[in-house]
C-alpha atoms as a PDB file:
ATOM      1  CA  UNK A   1      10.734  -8.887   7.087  1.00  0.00           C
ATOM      2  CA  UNK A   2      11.743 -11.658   4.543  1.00  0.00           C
ATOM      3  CA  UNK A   3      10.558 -11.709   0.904  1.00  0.00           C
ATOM      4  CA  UNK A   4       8.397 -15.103   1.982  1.00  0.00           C
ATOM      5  CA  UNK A   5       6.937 -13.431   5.000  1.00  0.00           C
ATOM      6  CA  UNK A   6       6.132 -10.036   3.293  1.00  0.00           C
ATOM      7  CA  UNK A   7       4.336 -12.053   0.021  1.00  0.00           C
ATOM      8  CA  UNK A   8       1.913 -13.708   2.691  1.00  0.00           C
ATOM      9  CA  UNK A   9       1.219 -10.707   4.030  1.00  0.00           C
ATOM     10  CA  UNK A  10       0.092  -8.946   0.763  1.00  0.00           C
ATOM     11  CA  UNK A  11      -1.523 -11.805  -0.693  1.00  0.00           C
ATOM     12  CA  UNK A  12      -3.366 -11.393   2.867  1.00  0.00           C
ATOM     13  CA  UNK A  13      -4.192  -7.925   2.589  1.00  0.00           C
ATOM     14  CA  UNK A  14      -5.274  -7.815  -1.171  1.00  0.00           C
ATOM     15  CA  UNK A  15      -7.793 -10.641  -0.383  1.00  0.00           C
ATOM     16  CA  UNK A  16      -8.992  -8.272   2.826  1.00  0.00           C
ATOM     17  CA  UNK A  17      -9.149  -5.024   0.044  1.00  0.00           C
ATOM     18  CA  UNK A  18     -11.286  -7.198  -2.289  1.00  0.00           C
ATOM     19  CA  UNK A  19     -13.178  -8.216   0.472  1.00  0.00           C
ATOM     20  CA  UNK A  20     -13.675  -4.454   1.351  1.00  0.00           C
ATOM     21  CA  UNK A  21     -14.886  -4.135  -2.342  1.00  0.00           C
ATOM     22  CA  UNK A  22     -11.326  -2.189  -3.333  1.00  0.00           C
ATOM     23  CA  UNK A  23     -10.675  -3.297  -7.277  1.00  0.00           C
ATOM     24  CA  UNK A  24      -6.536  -4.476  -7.120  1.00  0.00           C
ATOM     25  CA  UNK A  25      -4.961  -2.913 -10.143  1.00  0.00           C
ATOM     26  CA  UNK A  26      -1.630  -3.673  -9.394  1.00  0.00           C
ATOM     27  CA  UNK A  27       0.962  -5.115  -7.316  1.00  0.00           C
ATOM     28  CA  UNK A  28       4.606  -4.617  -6.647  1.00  0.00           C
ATOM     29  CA  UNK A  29       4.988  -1.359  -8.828  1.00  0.00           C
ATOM     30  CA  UNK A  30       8.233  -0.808  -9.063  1.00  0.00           C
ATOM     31  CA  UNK A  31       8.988   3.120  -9.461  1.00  0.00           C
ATOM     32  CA  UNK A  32      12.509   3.363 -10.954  1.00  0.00           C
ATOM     33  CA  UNK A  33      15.241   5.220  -8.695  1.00  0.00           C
ATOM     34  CA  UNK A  34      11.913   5.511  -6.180  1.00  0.00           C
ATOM     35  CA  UNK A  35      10.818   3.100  -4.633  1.00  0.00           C
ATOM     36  CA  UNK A  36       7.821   0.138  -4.679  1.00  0.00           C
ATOM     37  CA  UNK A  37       3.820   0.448  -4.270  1.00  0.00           C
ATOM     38  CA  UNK A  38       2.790  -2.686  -2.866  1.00  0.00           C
ATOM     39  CA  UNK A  39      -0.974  -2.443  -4.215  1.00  0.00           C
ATOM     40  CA  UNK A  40      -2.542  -0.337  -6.242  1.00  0.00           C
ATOM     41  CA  UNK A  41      -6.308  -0.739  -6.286  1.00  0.00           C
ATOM     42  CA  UNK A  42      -9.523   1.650  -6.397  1.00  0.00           C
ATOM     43  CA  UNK A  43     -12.368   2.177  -4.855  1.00  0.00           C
ATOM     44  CA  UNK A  44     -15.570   4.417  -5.846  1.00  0.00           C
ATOM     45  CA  UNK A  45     -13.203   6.251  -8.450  1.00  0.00           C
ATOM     46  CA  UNK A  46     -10.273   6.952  -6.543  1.00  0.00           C
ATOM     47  CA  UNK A  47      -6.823   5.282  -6.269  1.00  0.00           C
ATOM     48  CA  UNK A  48      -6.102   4.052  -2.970  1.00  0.00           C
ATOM     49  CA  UNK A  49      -1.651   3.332  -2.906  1.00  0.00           C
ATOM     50  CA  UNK A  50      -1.250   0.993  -0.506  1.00  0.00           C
ATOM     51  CA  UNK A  51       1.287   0.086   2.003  1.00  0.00           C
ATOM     52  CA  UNK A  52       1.297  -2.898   3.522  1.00  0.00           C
ATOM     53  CA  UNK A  53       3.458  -3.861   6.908  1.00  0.00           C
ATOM     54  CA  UNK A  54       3.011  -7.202   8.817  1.00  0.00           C
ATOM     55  CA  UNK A  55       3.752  -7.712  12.895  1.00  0.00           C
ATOM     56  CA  UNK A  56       2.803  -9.058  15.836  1.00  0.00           C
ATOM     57  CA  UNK A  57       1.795  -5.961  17.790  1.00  0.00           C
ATOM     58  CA  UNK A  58       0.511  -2.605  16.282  1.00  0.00           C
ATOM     59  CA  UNK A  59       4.290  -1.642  16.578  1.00  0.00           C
ATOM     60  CA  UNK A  60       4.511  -2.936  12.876  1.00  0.00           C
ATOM     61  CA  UNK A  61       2.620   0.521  12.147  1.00  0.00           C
ATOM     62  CA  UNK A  62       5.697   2.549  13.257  1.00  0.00           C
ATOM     63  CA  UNK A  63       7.922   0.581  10.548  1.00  0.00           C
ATOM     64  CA  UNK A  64       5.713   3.466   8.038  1.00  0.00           C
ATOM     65  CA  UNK A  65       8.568   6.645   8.833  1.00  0.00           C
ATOM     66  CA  UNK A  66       8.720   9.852   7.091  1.00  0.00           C
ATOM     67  CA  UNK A  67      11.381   8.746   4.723  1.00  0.00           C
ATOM     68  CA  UNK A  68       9.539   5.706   3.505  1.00  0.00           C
ATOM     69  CA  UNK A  69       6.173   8.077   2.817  1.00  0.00           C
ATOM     70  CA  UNK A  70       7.841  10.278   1.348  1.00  0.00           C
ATOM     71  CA  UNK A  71       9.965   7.762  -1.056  1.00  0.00           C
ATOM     72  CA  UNK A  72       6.307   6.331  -1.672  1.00  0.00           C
ATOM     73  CA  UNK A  73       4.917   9.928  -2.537  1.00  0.00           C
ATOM     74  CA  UNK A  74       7.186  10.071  -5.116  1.00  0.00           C
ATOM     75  CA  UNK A  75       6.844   6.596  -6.071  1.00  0.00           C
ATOM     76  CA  UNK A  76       2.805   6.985  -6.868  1.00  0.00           C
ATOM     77  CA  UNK A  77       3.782  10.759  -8.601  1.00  0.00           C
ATOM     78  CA  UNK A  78       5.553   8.698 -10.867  1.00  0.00           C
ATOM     79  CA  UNK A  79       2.988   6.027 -11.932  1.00  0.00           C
ATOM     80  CA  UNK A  80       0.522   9.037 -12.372  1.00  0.00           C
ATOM     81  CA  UNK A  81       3.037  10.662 -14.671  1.00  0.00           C
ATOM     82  CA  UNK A  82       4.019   7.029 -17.011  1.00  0.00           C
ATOM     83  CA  UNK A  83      -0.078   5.923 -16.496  1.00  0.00           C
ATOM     84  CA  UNK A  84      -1.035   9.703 -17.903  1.00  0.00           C
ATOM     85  CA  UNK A  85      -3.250   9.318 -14.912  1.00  0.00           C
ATOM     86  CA  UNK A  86      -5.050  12.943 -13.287  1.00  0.00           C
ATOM     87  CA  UNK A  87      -7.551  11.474 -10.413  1.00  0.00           C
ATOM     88  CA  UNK A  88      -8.148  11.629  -7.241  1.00  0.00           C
ATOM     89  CA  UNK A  89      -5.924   9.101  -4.722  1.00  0.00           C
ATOM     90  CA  UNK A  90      -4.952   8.489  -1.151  1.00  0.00           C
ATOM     91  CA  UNK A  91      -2.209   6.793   0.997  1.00  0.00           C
ATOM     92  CA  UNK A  92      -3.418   3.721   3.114  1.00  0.00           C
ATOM     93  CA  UNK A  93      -1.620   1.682   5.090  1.00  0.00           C
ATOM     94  CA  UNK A  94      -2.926  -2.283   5.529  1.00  0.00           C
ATOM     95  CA  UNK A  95      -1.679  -4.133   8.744  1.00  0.00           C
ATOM     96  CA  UNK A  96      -1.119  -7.671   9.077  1.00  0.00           C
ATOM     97  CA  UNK A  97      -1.176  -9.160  12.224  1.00  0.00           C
ATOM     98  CA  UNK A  98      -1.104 -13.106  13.323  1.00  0.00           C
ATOM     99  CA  UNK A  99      -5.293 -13.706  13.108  1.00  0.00           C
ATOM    100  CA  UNK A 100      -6.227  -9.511  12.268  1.00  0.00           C
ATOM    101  CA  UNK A 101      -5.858  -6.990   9.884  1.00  0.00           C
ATOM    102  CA  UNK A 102      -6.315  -3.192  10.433  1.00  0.00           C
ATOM    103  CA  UNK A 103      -6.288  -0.454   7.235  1.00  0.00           C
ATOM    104  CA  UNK A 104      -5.446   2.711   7.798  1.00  0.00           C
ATOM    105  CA  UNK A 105      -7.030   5.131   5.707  1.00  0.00           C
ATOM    106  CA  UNK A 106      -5.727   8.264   4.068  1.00  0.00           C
ATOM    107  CA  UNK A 107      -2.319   8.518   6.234  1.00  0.00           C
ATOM    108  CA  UNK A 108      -0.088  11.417   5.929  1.00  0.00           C
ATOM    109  CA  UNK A 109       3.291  12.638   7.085  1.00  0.00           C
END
């Protein structure tokens, strides 16, 4: 996905997470060595870190592998640590299709 297509789409979904009454906190975290949170944001006190992944076809789901959760867990262990942060969070993944957008909630490996 290019840089231009991949802004739209996160613009896209935080405007869909505010919309859902999520509060953004940030966007584009960048954990050193890690990896990158696309939004941070919460929601009746607990951190949703989301990934976001844009497509044509639900296929763009698939694009979320093992490797790139796990880079991500380790990502949002390290913005607890430097925020000094101890609450509860999940892992949700925000889809961005052509005229739709699906979240999925609390994903795992």
């Amino acid at each position: 996905m290019s840089r231009q297509k991949g802004n739209i789409a996160e613009e896209k979904a935080v405007n869909f997470l505010k919309q859902k009454d999520f509060v953004i906190i940030e966007q584009n975290y960048y954990a050193k060595k890690m990896g990158e949170i696309d939004i941070i944001a919460t929601k009746g006190g607990v951190y949703h870190f989301v990934e976001v992944k844009s497509g044509t076809s639900y296929d763009a789901v698939y694009n979320i592998t093992p490797a790139k959760l796990h880079k991500l867990i380790k990502s949002i262990y390290y913005y607890l640590k430097v925020k000094n942060l101890d609450v509860k969070f999940c892992i949700d993944a925000v889809i961005v299709y052509d005229n739709k957008i699906d979240i999925l909630e609390n994903i795992t490996l």
